[in-house]
Protein backbone atom coordinates (compact mmCIF):
# COMPACT_ATOMS: atom_id res chain seq x y z
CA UNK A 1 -39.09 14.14 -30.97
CA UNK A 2 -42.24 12.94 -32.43
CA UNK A 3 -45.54 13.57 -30.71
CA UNK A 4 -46.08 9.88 -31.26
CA UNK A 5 -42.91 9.33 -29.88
CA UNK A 6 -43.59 11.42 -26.52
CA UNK A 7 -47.11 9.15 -25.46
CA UNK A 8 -44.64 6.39 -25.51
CA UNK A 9 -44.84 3.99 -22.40
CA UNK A 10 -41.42 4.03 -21.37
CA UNK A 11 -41.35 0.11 -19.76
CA UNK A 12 -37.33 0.29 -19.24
CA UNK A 13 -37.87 3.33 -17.15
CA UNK A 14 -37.63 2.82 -12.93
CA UNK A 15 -39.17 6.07 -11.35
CA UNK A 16 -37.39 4.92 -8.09
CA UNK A 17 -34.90 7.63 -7.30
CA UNK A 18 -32.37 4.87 -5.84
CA UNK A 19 -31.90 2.80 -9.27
CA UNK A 20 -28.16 2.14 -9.70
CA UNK A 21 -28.59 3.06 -12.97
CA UNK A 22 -29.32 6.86 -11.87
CA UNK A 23 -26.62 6.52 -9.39
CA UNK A 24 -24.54 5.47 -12.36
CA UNK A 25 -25.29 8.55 -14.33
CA UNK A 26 -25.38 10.73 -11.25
CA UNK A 27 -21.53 10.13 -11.28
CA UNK A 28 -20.97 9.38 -14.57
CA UNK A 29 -19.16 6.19 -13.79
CA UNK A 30 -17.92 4.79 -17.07
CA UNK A 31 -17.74 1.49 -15.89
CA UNK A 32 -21.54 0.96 -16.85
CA UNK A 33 -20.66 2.00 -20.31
CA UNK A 34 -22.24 -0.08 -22.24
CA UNK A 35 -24.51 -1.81 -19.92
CA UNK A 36 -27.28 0.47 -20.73
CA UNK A 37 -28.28 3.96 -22.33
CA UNK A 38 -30.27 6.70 -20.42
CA UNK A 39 -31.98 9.37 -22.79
CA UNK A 40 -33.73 12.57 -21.60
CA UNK A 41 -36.95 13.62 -22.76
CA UNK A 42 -36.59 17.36 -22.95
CA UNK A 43 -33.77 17.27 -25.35
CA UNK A 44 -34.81 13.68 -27.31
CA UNK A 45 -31.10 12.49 -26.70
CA UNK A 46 -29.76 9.24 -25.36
CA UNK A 47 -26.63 9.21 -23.70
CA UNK A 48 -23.87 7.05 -22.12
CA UNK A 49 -23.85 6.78 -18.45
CA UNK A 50 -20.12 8.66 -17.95
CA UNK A 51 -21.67 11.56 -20.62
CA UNK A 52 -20.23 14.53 -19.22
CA UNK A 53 -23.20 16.61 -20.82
CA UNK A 54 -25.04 18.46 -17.91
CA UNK A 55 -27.32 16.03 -15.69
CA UNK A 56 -30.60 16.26 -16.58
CA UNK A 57 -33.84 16.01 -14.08
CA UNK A 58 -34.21 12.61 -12.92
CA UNK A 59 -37.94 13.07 -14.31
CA UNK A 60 -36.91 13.23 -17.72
CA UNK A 61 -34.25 10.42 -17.74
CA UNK A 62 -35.49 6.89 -18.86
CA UNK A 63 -33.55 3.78 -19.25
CA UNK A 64 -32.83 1.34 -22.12
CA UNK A 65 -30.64 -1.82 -22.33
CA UNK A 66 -29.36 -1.13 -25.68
CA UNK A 67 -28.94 1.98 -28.38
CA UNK A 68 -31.20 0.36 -30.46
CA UNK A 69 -34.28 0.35 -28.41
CA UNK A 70 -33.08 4.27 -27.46
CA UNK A 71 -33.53 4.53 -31.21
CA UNK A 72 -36.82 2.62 -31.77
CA UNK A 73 -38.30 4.58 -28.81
CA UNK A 74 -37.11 7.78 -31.07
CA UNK A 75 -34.56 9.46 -29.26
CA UNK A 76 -31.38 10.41 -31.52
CA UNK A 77 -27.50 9.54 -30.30
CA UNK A 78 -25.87 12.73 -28.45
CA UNK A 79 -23.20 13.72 -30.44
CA UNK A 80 -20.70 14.57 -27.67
CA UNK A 81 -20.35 10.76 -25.97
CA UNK A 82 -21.36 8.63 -29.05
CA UNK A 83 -23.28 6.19 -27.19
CA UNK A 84 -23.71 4.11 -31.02
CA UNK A 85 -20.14 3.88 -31.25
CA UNK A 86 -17.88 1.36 -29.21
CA UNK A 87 -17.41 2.52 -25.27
CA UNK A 88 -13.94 3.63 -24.64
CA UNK A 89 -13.64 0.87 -22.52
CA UNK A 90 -14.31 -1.65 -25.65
CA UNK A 91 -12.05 0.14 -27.80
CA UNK A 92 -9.37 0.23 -25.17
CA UNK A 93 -9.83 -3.72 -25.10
CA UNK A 94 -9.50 -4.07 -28.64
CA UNK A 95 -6.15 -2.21 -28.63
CA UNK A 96 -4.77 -4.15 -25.69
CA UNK A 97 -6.10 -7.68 -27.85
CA UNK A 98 -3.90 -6.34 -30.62
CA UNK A 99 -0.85 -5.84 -28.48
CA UNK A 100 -1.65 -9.15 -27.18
CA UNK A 101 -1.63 -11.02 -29.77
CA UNK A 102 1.40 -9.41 -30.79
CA UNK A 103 3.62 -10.36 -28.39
CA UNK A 104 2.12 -14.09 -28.27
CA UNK A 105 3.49 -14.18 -32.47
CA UNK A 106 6.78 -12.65 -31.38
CA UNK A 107 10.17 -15.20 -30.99
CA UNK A 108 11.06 -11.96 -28.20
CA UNK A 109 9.06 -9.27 -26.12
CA UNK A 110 8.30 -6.42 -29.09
CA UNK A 111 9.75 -3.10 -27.65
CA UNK A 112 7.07 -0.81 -26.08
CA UNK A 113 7.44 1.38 -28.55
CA UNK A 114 6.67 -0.34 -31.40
CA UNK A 115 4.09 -2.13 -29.65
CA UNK A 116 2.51 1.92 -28.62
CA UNK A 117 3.40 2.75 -32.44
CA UNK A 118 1.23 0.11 -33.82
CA UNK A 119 -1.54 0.94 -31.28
CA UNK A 120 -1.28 4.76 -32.74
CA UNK A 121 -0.32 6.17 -29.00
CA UNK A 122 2.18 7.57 -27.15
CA UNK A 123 4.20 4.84 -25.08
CA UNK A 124 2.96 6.20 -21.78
CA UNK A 125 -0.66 5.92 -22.63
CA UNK A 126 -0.36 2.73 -24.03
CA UNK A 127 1.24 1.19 -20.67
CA UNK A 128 -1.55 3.08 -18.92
CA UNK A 129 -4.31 1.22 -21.25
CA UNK A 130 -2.79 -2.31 -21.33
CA UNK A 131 -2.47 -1.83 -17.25
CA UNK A 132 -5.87 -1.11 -16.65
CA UNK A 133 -7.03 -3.60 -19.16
CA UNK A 134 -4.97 -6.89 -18.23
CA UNK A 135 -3.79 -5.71 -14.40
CA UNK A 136 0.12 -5.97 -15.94
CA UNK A 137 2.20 -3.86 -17.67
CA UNK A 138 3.37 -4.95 -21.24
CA UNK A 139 6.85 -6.63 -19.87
CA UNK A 140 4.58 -8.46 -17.35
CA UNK A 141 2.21 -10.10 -20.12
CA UNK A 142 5.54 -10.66 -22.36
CA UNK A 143 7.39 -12.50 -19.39
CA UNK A 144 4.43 -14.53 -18.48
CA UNK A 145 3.23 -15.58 -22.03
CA UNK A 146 7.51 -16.74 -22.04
CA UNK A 147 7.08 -18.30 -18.84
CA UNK A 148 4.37 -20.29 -20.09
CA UNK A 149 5.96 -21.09 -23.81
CA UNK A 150 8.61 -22.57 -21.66
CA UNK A 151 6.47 -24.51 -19.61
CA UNK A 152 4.55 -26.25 -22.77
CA UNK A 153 8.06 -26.85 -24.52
CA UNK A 154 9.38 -28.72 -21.04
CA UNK A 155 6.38 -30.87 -20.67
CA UNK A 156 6.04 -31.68 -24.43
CA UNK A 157 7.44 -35.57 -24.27
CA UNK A 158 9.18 -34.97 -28.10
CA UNK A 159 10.87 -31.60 -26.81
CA UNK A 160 14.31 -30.72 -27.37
CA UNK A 161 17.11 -29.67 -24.84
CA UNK A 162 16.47 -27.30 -21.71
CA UNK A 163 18.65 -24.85 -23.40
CA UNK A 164 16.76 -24.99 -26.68
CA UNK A 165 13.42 -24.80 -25.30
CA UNK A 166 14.78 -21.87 -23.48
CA UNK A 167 15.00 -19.94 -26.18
CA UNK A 168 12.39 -21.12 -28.33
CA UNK A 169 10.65 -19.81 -25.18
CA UNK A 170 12.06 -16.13 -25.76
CA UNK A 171 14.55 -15.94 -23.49
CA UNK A 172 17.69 -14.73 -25.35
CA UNK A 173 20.09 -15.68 -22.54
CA UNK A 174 20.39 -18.72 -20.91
CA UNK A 175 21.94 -17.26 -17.60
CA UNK A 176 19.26 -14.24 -18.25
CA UNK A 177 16.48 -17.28 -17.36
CA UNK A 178 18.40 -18.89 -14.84
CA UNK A 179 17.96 -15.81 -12.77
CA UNK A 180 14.18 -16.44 -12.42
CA UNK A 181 13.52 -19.68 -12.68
CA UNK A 182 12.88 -20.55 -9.52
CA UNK A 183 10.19 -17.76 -9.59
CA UNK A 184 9.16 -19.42 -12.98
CA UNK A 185 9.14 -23.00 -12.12
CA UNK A 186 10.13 -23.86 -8.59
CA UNK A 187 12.64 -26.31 -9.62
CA UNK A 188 15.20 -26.42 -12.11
CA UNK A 189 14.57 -26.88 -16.14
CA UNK A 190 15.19 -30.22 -16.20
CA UNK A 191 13.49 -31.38 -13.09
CA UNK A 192 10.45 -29.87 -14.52
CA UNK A 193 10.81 -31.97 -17.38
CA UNK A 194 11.49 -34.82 -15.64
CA UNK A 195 7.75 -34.04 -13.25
CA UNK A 196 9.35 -32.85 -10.13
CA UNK A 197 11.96 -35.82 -10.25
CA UNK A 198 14.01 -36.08 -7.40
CA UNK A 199 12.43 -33.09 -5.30
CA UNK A 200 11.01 -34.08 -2.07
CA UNK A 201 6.91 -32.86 -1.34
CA UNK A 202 5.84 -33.94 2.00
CA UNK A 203 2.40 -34.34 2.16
CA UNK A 204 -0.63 -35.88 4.73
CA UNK A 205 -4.32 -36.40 4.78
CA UNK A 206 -6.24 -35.58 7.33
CA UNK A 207 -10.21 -35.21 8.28
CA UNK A 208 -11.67 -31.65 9.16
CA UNK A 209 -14.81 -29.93 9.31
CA UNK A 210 -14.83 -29.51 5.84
CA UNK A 211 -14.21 -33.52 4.65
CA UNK A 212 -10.89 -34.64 3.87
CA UNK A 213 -7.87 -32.06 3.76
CA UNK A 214 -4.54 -32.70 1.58
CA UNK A 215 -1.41 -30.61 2.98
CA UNK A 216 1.85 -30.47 1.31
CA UNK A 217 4.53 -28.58 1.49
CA UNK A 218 7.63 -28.57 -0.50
CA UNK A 219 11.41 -27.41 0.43
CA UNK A 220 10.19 -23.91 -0.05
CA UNK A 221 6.77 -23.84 2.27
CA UNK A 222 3.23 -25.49 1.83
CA UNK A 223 2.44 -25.98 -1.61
CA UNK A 224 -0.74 -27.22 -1.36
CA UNK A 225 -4.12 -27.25 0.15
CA UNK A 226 -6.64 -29.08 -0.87
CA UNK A 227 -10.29 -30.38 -0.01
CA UNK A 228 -12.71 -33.39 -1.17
CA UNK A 229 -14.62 -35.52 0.19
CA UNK A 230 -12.42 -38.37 -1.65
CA UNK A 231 -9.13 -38.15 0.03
CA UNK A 232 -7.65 -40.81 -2.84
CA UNK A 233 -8.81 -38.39 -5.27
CA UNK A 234 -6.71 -36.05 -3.43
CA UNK A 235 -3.08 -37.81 -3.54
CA UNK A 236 -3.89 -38.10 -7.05
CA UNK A 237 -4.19 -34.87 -7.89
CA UNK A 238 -1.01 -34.28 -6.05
CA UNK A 239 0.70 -36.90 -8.14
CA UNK A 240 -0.65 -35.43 -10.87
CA UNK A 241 0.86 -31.91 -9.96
CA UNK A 242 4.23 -33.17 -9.34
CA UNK A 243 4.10 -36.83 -11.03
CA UNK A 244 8.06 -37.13 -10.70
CA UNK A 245 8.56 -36.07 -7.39
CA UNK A 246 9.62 -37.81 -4.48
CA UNK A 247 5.97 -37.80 -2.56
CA UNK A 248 6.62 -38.12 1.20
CA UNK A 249 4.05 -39.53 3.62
CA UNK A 250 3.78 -40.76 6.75
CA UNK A 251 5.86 -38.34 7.69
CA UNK A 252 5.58 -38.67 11.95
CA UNK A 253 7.81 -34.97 11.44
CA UNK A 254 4.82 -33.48 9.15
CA UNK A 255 2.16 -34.04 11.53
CA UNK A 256 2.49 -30.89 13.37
CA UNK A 257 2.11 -28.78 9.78
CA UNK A 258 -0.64 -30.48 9.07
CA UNK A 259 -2.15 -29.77 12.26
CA UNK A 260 -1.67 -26.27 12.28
CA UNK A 261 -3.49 -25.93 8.87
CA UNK A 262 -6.45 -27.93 10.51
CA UNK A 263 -6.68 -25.35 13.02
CA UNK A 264 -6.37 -22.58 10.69
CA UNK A 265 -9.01 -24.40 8.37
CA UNK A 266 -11.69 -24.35 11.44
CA UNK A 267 -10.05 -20.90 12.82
CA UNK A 268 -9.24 -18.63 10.23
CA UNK A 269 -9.36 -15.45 12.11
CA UNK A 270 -6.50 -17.59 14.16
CA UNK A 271 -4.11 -16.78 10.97
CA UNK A 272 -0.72 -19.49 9.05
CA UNK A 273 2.47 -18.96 10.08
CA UNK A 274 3.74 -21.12 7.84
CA UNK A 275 5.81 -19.77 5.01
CA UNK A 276 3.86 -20.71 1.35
CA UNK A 277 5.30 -21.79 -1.81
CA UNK A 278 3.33 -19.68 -3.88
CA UNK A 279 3.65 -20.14 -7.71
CA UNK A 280 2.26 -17.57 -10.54
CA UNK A 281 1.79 -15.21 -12.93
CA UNK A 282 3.24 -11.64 -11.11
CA UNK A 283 -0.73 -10.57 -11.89
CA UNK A 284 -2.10 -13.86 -9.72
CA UNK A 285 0.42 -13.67 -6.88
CA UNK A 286 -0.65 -9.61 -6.60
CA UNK A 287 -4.16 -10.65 -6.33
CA UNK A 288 -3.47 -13.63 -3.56
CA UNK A 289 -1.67 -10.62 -2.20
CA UNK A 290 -4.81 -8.79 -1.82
CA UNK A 291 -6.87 -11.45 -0.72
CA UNK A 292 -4.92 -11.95 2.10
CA UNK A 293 -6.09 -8.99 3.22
CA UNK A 294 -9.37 -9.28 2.80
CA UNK A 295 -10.49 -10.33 7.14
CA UNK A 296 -12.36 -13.13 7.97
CA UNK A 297 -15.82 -13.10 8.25
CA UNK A 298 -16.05 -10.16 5.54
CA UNK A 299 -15.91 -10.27 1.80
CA UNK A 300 -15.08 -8.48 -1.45
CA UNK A 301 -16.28 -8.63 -5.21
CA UNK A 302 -14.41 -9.27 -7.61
CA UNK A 303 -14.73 -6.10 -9.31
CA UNK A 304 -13.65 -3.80 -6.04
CA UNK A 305 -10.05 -6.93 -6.15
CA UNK A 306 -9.58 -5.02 -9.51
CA UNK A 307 -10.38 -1.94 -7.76
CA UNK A 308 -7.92 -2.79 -5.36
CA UNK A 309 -4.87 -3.56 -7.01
CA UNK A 310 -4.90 -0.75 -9.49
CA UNK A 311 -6.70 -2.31 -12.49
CA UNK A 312 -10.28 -2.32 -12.84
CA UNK A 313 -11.04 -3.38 -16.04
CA UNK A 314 -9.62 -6.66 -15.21
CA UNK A 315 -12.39 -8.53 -13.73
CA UNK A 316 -12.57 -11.19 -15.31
CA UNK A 317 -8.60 -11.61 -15.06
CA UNK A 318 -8.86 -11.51 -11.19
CA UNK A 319 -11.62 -14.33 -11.24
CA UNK A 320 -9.03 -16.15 -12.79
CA UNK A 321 -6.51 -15.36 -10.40
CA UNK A 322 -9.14 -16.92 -8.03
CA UNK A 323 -9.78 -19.97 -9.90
CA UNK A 324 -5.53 -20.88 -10.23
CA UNK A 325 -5.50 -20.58 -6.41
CA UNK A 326 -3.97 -23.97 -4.89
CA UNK A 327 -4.12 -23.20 -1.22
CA UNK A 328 -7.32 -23.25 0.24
CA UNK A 329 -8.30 -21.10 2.80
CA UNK A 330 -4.81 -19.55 3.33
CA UNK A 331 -5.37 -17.51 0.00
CA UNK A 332 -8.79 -16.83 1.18
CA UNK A 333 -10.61 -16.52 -2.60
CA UNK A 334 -13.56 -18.04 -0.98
CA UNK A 335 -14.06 -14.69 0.47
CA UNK A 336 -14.78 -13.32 -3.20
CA UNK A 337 -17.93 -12.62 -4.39
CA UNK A 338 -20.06 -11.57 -7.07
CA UNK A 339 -20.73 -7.77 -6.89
CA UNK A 340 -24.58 -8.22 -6.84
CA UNK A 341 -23.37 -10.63 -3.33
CA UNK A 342 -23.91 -13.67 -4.74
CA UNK A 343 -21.42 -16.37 -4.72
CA UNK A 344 -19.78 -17.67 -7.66
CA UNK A 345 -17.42 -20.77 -8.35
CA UNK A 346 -15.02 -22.35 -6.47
CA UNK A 347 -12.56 -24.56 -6.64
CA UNK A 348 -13.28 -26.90 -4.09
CA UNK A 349 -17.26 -26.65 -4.03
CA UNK A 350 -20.03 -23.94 -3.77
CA UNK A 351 -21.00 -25.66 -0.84
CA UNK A 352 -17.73 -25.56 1.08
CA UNK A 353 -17.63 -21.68 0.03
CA UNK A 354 -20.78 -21.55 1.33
CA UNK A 355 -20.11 -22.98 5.05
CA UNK A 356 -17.11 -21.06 4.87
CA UNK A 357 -18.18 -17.99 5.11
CA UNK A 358 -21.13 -18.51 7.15
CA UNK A 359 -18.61 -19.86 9.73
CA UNK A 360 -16.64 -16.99 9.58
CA UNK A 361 -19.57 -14.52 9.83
CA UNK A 362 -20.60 -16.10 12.93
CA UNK A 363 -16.78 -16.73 14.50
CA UNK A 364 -17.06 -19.85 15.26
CA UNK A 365 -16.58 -23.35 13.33
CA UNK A 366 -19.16 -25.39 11.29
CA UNK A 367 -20.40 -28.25 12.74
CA UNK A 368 -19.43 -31.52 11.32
CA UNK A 369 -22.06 -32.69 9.10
């Protein structure tokens, strides 16, 4: 390195021994790969964080967003981690794209095999990769991209018979498909077609501490949970969820369901033991799965959910998870977080997120505004 080069004011650099960034390199944690660069001024080098070169002196390692200010600042790539060349972590997604888009062109699920072939790995690798990547394995994705072909081809108003939508779908047996769709759809083909027609949802709205509260429950457990401070708004995005369906309310039978998830909205350390219709992806029902265990009055990020479940390069796919949730509360995705602890969207209002947590740090109900 250039004696010009050396009387450089590193500005990136933070002397204090506790950055995360040094705590990154101190493990070599590879999920920082490509978040920033650290290069050592004994050797001139820049590194990734997860370089398994031997740790330099914290007093020689300074920090830079990008390779190209590593480079500016006159420090040369280290030829053992590449830190110029796409992380492993980006190449892995770009692989796992491929495969993805792959089986979205395909009429049926592409063998794993050919889908590894393609990829240039071995098939055990591969379902290791697109795991980690997307949180399912390869017949997962392939079953729930089908799952939702089927879904557009039923709810297109021009579409052609159950049976031929079921295999435009990908399914390439019709009593293969009516194994699982109840899992799939909650209802038969053709009463999804029809909106729900002819299946009962019982449903009430009721006040609680956190405005109005939809509950409704269908022959298979509650089905919804909901919160506004409209409660009109509320029936119609029920109506809208199930516009064929025989909406019960009134229901003098229902009251004591609804009650019960009142109690649970102002008590949630108090627990449901009502039974949930709970309707997914097999990815989003494992992650409501996990959030259920997250206790009240403590939360999680989003990151240590993907941690959690066995996948944790798929962030972004959990926060989606989050975001599909229809049962407020008793899938507790309010109690997600961003990792640096700040809170992020939700489906039913920062605000309520908000009040919900505080409430359930303190263990004891909000007051009614």
């Amino acid at each position: 390195m250039s004696q010009a080069t050396s009387n450089l004011s590193f500005q990136a650099t933070d002397p204090v021994a506790g950055d995360p960034r040094w705590r990154a390199v101190a493990s070599r944690d590879g999920s920082c790969d490509g978040a920033f660069v650290y290069a050592v001024t004994t050797t001139g080098i820049y590194c990734r964080p997860s370089c398994p070169a031997r740790r330099a002196k914290r007093q020689h390692v300074h920090f830079f967003a990008t390779s190209a200010a590593a480079q500016a600042a006159g420090f040369r790539a280290c030829r053992r981690c590449r830190p110029d060349a796409p992380s492993r972590a980006e190449q892995h997604a770009a692989t796992v794209a491929a495969a993805c888009r792959a089986i979205d062109a395909a009429d049926a699920p592409p063998p794993l095999a050919a889908l590894a072939a393609t990829a240039g790995l071995s098939a055990s690798r591969f379902h290791r990769i697109f795991k980690a990547v997307t949180g399912l394995t390869p017949r997962a994705y392939a079953a729930g991209q089908r799952a939702r072909r089927l879904r557009e081809e039923l709810e297109r108003p021009d579409g052609s018979t159950v049976t031929a939508a079921i295999y435009s779908a990908g399914f390439n047996a019709s009593s293969r498909f009516y194994q699982v769709a109840g899992d799939i759809l909650g209802m038969t083909p053709t009463a999804y077609r029809r909106g729900g027609d002819g299946r009962d949802v019982r449903f009430a709205v009721s006040d609680c501490s956190l405005g109005c509260i939809l509950v409704a429950c269908s022959e298979r457990g509650v089905c919804a949970i909901a919160l506004d401070d409209d409660p009109a708004a509320l029936v119609r995005n029920l109506r809208r969820r199930f516009p064929q369906a025989n909406l019960i309310g009134d229901d003098a039978g229902f009251a004591e369901v609804v009650a019960a998830v009142v109690r649970f909205i102002e008590a949630p350390a108090s627990g449901l033991s009502l039974p949930l219709d709970l309707r997914g992806t097999a990815f989003q029902i494992r992650v409501w799965e996990e959030l259920s265990r997250i206790p009240a009055g403590t939360t999680a990020s989003y990151a240590e959910i993907a941690r959690r479940i066995g996948t944790p390069g798929a962030v972004r796919a959990v926060a989606g998870a989050c975001a599909a949730n229809t049962l407020a509360v008793a899938i507790p995705c309010h109690r997600v977080i961003r990792s640096d602890g700040t809170l992020s969207g939700y489906r039913w209002g920062i605000e309520r997120k908000r009040r919900l947590l505080h409430r359930e740090a303190k263990g004891k109900p909000t007051e009614t505004p």
